[in-house]
Protein backbone atom coordinates (compact mmCIF):
# COMPACT_ATOMS: atom_id res chain seq x y z
CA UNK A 1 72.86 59.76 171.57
CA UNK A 2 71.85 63.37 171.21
CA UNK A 3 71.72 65.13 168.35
CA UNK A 4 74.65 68.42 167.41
CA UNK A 5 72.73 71.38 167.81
CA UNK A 6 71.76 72.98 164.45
CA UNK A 7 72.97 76.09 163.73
CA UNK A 8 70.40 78.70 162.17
CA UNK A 9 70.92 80.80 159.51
CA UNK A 10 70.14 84.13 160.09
CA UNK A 11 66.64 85.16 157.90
CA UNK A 12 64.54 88.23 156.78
CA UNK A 13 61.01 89.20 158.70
CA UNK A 14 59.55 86.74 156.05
CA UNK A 15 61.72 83.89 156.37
CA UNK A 16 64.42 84.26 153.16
CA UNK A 17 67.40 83.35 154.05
CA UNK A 18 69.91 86.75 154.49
CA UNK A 19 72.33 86.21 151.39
CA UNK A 20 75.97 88.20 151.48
CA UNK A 21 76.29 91.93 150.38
CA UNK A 22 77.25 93.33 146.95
CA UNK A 23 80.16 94.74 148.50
CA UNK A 24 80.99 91.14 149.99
CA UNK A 25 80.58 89.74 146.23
CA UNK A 26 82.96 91.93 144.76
CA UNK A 27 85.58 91.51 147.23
CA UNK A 28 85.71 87.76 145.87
CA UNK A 29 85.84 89.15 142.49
CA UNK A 30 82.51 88.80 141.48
CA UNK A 31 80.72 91.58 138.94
CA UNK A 32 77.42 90.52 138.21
CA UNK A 33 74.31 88.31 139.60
CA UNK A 34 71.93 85.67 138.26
CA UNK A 35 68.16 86.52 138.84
CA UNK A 36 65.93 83.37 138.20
CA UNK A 37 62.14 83.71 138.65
CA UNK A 38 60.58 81.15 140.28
CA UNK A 39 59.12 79.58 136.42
CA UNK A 40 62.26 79.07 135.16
CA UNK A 41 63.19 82.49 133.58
CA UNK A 42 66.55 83.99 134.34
CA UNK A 43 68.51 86.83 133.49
CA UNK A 44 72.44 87.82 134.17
CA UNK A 45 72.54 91.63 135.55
CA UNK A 46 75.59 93.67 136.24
CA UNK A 47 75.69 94.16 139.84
CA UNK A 48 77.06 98.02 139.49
CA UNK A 49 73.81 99.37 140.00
CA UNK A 50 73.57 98.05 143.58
CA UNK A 51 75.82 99.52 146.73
CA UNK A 52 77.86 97.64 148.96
CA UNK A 53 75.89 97.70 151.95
CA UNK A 54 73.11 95.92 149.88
CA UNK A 55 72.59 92.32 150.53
CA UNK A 56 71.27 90.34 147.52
CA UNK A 57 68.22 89.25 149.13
CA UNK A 58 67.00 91.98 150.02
CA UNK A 59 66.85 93.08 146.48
CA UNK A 60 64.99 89.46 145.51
CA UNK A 61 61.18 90.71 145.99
CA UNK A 62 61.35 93.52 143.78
CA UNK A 63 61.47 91.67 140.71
CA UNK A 64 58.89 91.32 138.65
CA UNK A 65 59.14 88.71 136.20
CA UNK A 66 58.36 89.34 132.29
CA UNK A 67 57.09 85.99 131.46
CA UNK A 68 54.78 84.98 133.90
CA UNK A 69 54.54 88.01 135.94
CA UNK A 70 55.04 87.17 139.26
CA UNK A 71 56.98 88.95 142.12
CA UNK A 72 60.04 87.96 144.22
CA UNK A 73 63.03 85.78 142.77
CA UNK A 74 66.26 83.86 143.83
CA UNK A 75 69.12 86.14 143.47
CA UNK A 76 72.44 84.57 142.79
CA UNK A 77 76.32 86.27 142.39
CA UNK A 78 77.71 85.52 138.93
CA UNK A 79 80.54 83.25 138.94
CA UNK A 80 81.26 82.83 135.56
CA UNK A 81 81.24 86.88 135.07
CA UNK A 82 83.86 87.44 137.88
CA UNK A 83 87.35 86.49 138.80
CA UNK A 84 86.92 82.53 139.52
CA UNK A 85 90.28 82.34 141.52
CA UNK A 86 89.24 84.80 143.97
CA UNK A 87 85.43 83.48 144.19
CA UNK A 88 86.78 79.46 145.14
CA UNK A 89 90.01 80.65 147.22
CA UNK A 90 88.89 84.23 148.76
CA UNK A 91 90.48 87.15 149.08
CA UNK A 92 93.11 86.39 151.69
CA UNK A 93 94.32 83.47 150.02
CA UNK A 94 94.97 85.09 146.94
CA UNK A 95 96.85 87.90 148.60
CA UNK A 96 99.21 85.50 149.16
């Protein structure tokens, strides 16, 4: 029996996976983002600084992290900072 066809993800140059866009984030509600290094330090950010047409990967190599000092991190939205209803229903739903 053949196998479903898998369907790929659309990626960076590099390979990372291309996350959603601030502005895509804060239509569900959402205000800030989780930044963990790949060590196991993490920080919460407010994601105000960032435009909409930014995607949250393509912010993720720019960190540099304080305890160990390596570059690049997992960037994450915030759920517990934004409007929970919206984030697990969406926008159109909650129109409703």
């Amino acid at each position: 029996m053949p196998r479903p066809a898998r369907h790929q993800a659309p990626t960076h140059a590099d390979g990372r996976p291309l996350k959603i866009t601030f502005g895509e984030m804060r239509e569900m509600g959402l205000r800030g983002v989780l930044v963990y290094c790949h060590c196991g330090h993490h920080v919460a950010l407010d994601a105000d600084r960032w435009p909409d047409n930014v995607r949250l990967s393509d912010i993720e190599p720019r960190f540099i992290c304080q305890g160990c000092g390596s570059r690049g991190a997992d960037v994450r939205p915030a759920f517990e900072r934004g409007n929970q209803r919206l984030a697990i229903i969406g926008m159109k739903e909650a129109a409703n």
